[in-house]
N, C-alpha and C. Protein backbone atom coordinates (compact mmCIF):
# COMPACT_ATOMS: atom_id res chain seq x y z
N UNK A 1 171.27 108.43 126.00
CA UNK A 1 170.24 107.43 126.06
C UNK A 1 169.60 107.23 124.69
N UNK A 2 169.04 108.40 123.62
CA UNK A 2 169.19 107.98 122.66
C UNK A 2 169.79 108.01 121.70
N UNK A 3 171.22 107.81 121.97
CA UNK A 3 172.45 107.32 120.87
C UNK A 3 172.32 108.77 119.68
N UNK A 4 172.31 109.70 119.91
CA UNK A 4 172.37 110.50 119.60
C UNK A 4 173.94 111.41 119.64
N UNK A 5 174.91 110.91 118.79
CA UNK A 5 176.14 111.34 118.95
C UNK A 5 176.33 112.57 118.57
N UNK A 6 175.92 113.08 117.20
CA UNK A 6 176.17 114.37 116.88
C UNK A 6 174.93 115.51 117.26
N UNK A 7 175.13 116.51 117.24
CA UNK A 7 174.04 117.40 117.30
C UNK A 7 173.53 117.75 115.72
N UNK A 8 172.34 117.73 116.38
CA UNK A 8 171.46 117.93 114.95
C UNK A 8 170.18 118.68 114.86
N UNK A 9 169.69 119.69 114.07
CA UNK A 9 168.47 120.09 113.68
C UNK A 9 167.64 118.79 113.26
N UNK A 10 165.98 118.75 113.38
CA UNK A 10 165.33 118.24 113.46
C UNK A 10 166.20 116.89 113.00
N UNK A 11 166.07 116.41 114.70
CA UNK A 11 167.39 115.36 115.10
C UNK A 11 165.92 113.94 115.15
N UNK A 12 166.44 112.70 114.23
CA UNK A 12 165.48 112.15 114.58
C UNK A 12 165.33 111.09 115.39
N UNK A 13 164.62 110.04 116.05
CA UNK A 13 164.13 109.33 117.03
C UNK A 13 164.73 108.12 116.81
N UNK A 14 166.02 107.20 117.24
CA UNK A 14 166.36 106.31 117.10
C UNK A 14 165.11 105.25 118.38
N UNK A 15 164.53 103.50 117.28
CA UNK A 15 164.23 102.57 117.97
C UNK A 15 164.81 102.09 118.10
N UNK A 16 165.43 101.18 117.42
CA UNK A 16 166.59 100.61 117.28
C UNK A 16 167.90 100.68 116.92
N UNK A 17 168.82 99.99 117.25
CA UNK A 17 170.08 100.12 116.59
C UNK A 17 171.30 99.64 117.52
N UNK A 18 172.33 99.75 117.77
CA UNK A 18 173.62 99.22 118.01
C UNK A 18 174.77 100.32 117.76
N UNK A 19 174.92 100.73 119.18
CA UNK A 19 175.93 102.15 119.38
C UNK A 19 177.56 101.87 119.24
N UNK A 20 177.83 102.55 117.79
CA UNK A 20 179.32 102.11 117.46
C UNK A 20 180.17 103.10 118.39
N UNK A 21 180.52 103.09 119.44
CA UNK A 21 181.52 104.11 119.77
C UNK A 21 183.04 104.68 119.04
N UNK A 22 183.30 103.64 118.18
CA UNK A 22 184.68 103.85 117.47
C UNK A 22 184.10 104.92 116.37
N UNK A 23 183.13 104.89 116.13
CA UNK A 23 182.39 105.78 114.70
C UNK A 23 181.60 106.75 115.17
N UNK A 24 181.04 106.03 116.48
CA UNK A 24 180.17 107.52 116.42
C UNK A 24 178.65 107.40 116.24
N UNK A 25 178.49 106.06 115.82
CA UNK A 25 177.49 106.21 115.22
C UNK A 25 176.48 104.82 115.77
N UNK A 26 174.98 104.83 115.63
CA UNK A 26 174.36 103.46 115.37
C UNK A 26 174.21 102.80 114.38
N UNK A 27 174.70 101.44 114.42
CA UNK A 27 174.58 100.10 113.50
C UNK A 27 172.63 99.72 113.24
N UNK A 28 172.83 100.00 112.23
CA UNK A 28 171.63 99.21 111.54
C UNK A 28 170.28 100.11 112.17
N UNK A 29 170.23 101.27 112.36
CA UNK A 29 169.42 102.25 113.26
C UNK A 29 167.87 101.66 112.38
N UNK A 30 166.38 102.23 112.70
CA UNK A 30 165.40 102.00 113.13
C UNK A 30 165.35 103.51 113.74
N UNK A 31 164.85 104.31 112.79
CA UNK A 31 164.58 105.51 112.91
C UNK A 31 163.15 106.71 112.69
N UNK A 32 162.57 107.41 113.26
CA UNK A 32 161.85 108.41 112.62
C UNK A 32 162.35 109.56 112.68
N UNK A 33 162.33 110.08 111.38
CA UNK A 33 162.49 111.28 111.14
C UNK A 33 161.68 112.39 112.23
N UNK A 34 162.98 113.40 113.10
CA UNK A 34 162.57 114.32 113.72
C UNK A 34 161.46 114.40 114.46
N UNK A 35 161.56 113.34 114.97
CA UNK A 35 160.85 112.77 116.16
C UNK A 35 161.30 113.42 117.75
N UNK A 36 162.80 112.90 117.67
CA UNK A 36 163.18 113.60 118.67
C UNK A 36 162.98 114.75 118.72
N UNK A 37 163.87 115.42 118.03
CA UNK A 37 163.42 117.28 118.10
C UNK A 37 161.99 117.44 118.89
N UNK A 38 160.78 117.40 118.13
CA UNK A 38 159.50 117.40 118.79
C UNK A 38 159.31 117.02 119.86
N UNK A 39 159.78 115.50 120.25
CA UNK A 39 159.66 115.34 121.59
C UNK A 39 160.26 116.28 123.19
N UNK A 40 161.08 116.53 122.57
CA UNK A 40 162.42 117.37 123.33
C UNK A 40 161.73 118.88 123.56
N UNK A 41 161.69 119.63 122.00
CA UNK A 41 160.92 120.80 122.04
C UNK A 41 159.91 121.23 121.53
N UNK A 42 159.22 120.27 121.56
CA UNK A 42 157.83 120.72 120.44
C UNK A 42 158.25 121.62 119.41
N UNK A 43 159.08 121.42 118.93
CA UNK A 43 159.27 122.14 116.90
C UNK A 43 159.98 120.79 116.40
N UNK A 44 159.59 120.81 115.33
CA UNK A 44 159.84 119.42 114.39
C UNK A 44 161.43 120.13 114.14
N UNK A 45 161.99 121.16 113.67
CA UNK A 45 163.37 121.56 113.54
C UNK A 45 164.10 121.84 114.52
N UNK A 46 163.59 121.72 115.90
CA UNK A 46 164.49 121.76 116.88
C UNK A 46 166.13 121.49 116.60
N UNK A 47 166.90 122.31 117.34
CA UNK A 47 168.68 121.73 117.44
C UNK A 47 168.41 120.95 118.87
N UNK A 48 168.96 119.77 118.52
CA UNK A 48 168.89 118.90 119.55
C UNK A 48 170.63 118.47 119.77
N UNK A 49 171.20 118.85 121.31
CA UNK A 49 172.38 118.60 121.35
C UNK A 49 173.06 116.83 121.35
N UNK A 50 173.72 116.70 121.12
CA UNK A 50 174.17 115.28 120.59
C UNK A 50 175.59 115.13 121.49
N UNK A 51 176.03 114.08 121.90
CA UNK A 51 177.40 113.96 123.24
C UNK A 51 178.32 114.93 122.73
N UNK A 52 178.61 115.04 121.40
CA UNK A 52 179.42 115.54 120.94
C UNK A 52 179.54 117.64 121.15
N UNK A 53 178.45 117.66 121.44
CA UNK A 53 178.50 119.20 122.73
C UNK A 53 178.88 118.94 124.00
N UNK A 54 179.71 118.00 124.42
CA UNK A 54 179.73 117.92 125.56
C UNK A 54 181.02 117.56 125.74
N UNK A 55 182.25 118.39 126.78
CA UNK A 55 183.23 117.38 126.96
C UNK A 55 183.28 115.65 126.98
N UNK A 56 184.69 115.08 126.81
CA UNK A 56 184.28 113.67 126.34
C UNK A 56 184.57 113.17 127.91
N UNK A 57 185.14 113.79 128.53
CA UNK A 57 185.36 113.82 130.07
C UNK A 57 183.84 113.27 130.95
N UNK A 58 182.97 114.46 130.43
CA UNK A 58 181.96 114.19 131.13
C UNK A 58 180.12 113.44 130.43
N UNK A 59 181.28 112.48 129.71
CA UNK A 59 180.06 111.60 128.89
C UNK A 59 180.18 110.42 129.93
N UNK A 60 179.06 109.50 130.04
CA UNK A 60 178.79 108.31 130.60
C UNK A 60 179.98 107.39 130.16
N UNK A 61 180.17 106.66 131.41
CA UNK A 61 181.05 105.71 131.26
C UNK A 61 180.86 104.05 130.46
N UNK A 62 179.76 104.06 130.38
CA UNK A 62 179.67 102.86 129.62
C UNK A 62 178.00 103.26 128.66
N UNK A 63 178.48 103.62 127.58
CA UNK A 63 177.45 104.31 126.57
C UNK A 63 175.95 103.72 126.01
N UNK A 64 177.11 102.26 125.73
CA UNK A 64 176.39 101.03 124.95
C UNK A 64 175.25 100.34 125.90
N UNK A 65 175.75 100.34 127.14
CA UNK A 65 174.96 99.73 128.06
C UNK A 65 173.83 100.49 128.71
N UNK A 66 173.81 102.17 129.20
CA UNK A 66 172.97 103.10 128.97
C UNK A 66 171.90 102.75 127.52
N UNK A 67 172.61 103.02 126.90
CA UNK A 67 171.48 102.62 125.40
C UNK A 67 170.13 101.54 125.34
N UNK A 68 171.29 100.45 125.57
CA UNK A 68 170.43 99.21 125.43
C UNK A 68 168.99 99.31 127.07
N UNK A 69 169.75 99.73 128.47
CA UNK A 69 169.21 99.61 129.01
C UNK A 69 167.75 100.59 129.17
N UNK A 70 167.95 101.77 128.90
CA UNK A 70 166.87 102.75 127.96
C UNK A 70 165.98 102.37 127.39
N UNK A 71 166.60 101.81 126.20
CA UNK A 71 165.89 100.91 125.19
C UNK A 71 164.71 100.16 125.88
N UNK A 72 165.28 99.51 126.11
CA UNK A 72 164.67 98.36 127.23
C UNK A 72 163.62 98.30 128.09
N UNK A 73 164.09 99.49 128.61
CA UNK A 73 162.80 99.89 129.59
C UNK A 73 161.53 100.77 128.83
N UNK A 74 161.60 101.33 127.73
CA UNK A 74 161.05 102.15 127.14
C UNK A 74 160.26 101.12 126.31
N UNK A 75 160.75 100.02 125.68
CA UNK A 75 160.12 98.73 124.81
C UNK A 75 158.99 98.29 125.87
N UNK A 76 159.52 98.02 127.07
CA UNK A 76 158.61 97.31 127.93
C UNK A 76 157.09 97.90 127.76
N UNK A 77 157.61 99.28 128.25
CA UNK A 77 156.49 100.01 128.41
C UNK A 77 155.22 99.90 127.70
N UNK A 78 156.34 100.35 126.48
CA UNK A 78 155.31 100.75 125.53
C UNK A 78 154.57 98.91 124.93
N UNK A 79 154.76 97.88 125.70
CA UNK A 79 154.49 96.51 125.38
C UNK A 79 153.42 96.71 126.63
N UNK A 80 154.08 96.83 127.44
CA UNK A 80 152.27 97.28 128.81
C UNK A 80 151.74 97.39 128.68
N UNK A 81 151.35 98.88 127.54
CA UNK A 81 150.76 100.06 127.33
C UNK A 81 149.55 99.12 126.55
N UNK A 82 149.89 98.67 125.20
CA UNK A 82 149.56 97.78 124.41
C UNK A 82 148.68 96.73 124.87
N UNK A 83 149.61 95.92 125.57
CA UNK A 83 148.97 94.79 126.35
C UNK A 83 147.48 95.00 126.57
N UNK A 84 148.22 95.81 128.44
CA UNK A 84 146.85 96.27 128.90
C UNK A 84 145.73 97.31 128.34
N UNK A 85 146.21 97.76 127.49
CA UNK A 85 145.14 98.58 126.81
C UNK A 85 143.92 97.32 125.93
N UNK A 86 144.75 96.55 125.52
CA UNK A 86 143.73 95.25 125.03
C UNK A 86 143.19 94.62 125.81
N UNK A 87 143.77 94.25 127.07
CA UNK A 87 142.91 93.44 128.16
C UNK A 87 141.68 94.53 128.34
N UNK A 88 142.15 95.89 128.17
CA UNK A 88 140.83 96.50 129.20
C UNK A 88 139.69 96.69 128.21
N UNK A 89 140.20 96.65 126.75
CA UNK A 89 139.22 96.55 125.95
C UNK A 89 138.35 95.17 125.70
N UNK A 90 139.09 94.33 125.57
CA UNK A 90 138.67 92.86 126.27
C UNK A 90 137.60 92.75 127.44
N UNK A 91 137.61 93.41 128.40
CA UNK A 91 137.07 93.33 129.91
C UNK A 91 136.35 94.11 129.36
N UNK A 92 136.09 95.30 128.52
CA UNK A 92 134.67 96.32 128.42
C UNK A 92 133.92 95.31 127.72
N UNK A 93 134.49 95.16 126.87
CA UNK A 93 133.54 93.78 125.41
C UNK A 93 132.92 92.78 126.16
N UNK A 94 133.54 92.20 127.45
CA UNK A 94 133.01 90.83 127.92
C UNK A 94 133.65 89.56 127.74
N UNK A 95 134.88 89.93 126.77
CA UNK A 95 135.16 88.39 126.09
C UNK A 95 136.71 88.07 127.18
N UNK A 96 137.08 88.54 128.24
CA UNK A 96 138.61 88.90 128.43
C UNK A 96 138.39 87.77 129.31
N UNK A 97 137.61 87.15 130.24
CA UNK A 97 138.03 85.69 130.79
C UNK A 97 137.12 85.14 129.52
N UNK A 98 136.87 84.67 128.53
CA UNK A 98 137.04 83.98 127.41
C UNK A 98 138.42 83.66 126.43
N UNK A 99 139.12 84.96 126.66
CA UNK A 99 140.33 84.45 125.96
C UNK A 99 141.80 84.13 126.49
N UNK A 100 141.76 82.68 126.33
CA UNK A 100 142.76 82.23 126.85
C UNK A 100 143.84 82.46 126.70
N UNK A 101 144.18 83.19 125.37
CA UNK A 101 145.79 83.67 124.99
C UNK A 101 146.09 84.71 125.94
N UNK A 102 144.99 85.72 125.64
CA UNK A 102 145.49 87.02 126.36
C UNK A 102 145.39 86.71 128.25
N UNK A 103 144.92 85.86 128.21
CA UNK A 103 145.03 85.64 130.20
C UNK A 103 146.22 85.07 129.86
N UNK A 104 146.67 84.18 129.11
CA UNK A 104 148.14 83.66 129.27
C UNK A 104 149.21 84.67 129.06
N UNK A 105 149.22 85.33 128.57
CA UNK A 105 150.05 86.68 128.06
C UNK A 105 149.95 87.37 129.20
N UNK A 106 148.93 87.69 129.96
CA UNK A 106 148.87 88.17 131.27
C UNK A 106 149.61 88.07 132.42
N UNK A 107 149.19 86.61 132.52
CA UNK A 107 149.61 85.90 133.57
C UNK A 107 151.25 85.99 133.45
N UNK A 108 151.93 85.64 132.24
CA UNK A 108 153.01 86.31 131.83
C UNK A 108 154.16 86.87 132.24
N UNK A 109 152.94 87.92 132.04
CA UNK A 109 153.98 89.59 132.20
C UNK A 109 154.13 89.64 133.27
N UNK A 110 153.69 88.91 134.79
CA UNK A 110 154.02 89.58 135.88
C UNK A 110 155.69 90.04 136.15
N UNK A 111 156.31 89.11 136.01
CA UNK A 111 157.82 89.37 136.44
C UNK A 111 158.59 90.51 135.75
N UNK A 112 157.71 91.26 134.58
CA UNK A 112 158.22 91.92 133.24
C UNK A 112 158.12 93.60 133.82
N UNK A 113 157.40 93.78 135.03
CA UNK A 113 157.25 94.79 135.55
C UNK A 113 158.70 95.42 136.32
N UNK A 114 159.15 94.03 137.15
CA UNK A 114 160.55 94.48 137.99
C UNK A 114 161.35 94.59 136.81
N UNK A 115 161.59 93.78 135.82
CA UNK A 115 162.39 93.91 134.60
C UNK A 115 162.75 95.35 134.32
N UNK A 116 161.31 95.59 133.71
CA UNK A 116 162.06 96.94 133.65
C UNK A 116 161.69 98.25 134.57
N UNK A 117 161.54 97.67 135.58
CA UNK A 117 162.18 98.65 136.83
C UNK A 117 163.83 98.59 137.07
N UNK A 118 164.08 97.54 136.85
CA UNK A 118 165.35 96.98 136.88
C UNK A 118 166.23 97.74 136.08
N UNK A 119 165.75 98.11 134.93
CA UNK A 119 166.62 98.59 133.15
C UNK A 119 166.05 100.44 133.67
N UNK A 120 165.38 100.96 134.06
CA UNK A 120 165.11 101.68 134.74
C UNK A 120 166.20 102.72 135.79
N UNK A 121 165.98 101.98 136.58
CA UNK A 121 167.71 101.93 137.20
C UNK A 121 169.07 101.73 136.95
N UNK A 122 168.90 101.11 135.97
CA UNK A 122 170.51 101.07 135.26
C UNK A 122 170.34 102.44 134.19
N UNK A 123 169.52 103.25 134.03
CA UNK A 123 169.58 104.53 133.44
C UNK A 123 169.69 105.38 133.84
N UNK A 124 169.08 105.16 134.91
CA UNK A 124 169.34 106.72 136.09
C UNK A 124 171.18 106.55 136.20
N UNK A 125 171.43 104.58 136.67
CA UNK A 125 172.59 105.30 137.53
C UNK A 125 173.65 105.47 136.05
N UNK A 126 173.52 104.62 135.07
CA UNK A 126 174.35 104.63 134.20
C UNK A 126 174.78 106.21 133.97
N UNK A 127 173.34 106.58 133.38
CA UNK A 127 173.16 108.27 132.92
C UNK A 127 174.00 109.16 133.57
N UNK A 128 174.02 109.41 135.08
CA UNK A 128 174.63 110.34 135.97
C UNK A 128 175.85 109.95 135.88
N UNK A 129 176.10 108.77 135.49
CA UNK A 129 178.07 109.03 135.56
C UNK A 129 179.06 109.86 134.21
N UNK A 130 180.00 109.82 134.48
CA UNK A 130 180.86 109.90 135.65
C UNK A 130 180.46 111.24 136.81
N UNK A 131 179.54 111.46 137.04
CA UNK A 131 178.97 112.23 138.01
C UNK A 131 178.24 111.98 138.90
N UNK A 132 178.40 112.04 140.20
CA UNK A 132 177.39 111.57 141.24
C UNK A 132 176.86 112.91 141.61
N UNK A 133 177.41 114.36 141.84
CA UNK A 133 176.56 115.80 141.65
C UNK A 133 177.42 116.58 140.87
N UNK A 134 176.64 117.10 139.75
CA UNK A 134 177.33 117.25 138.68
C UNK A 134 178.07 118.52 138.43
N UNK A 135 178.99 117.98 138.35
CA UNK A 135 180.20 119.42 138.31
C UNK A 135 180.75 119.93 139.43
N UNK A 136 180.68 118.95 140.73
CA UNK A 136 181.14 118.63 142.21
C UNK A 136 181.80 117.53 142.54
N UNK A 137 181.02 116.45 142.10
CA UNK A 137 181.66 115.36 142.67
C UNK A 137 182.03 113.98 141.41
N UNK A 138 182.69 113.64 141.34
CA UNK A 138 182.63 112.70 140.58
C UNK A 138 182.68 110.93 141.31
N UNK A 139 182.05 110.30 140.86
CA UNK A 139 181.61 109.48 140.96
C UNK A 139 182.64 108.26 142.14
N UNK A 140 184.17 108.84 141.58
CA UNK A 140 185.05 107.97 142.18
C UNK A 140 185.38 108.26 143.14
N UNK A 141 184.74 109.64 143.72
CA UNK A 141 185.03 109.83 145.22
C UNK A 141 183.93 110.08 145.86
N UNK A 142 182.52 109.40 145.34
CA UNK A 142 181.33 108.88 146.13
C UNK A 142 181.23 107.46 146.83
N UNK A 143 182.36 106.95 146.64
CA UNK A 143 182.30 105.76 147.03
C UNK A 143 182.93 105.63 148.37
N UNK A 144 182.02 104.94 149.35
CA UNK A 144 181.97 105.04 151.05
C UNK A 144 183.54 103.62 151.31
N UNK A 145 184.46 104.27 151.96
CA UNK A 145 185.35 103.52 152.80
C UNK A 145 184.79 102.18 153.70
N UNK A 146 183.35 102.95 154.18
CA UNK A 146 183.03 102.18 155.74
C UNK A 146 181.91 101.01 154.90
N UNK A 147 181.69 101.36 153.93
CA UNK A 147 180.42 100.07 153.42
C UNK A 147 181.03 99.42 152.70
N UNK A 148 181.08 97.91 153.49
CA UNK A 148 181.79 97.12 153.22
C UNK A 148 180.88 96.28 152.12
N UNK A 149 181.53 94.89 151.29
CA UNK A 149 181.10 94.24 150.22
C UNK A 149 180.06 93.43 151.12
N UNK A 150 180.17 92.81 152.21
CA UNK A 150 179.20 92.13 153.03
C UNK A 150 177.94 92.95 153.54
N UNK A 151 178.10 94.54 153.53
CA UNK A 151 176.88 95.34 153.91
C UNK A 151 176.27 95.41 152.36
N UNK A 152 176.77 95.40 151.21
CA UNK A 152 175.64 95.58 150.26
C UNK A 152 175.17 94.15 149.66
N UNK A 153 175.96 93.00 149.69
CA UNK A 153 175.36 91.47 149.77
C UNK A 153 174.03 91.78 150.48
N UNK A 154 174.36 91.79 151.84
CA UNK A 154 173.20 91.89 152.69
C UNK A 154 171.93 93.15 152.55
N UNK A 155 172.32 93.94 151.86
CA UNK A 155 171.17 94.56 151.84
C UNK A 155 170.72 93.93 149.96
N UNK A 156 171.04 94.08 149.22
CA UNK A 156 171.05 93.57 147.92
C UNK A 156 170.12 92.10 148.16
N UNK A 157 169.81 91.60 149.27
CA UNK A 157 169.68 89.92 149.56
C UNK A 157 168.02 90.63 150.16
N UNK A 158 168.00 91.58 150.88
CA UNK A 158 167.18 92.16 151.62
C UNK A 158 166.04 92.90 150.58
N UNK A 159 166.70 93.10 149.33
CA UNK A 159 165.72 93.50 148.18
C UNK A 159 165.32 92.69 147.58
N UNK A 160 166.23 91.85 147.11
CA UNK A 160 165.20 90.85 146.93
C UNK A 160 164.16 89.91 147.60
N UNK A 161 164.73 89.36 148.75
CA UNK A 161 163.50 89.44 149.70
C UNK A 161 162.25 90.06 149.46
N UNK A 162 162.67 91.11 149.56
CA UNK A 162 161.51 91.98 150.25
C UNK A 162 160.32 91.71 148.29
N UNK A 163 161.07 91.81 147.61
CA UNK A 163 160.49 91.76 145.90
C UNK A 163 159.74 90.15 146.25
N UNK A 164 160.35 89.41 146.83
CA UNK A 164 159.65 87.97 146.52
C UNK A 164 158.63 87.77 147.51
N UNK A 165 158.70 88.35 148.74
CA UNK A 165 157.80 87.95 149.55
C UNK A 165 156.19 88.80 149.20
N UNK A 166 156.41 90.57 148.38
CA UNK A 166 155.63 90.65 147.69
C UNK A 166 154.85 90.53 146.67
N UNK A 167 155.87 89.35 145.92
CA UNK A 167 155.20 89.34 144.61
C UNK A 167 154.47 87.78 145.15
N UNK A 168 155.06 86.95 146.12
CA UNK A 168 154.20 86.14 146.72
C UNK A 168 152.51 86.43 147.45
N UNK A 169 152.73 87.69 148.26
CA UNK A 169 151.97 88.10 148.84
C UNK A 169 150.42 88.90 147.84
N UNK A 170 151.17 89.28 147.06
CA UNK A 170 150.03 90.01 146.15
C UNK A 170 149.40 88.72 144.94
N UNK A 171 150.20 87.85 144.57
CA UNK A 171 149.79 87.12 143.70
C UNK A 171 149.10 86.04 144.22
N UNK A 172 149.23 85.71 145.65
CA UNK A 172 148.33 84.52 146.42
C UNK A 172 146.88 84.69 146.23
């Protein structure tokens, strides 16, 4: 998740970048120094393991797309975080129904929440593969005979539903 191919002592914090799998490496990275390490183990020199400790067997099946979707959800956040931390400073001050940008920016973000609930979920499931329980089962023989393509249409149809009639219901 963070594109962290090799293992490294005070291994540092990729923001950005573009995961070369032929190299190994990220394109055009957006980095802090030994960031990760700390985060991981609270010591700035931490050894932080990198895929490359790991059979290549049991690395994620689609790397690039884990990455970005990580990414993604982690950007959001920390754009929430931001956001609403200004609205609420806004709302202590008095001025927050005075300013029309930030109610528009508000008003906004609603849909930006499932987003990255959405990118969220593509990390969990991305992450766990090729493993569905790890070092038991692999992924290609979790998959059910009896659930057919018309039972997950229909339930897949049933989530969203259920997402629109609440985001109707709460936003009325």
């Amino acid at each position: 998740m963070e594109g962290l191919f090799h293992t490294e002592r005070g291994a540092p914090l990729a923001i950005l970048g573009q995961p070369d799998m032929q190299t190994q490496t990220l394109d055009n990275p957006l980095i802090i120094p030994k960031v990760l390490s700390f985060l991981t183990y609270r010591r700035w020199e931490a050894k932080v393991k990198g895929l490359d400790a790991f059979p290549r067997a049991e690395w994620p099946d689609n790397i690039a797309l884990l990455y970005y979707a990580y990414h993604n959800m982690v950007g959001l956040g920390t754009f929430f975080i931001a956001i609403l931390l200004t609205a609420a400073l806004a709302l202590w001050r008095g001025w927050l129904y005075k300013s029309r940008p930030l109610l528009w920016i508000l008003m906004l973000l609603a849909p930006f929440p499932y987003i990255a609930t959405t990118f969220g979920w593509m990390t969990a499931e991305l992450g766990r593969q090729p493993w569905l329980i790890y070092g038991l089962m692999r992924t290609v023989h979790g998959a059910s005979p009896r659930v057919s393509e018309g039972n997950a249409l229909f339930t897949l149809i049933g989530f969203m539903g259920v997402y629109g009639v609440s985001q109707y219901c709460f936003c009325s």
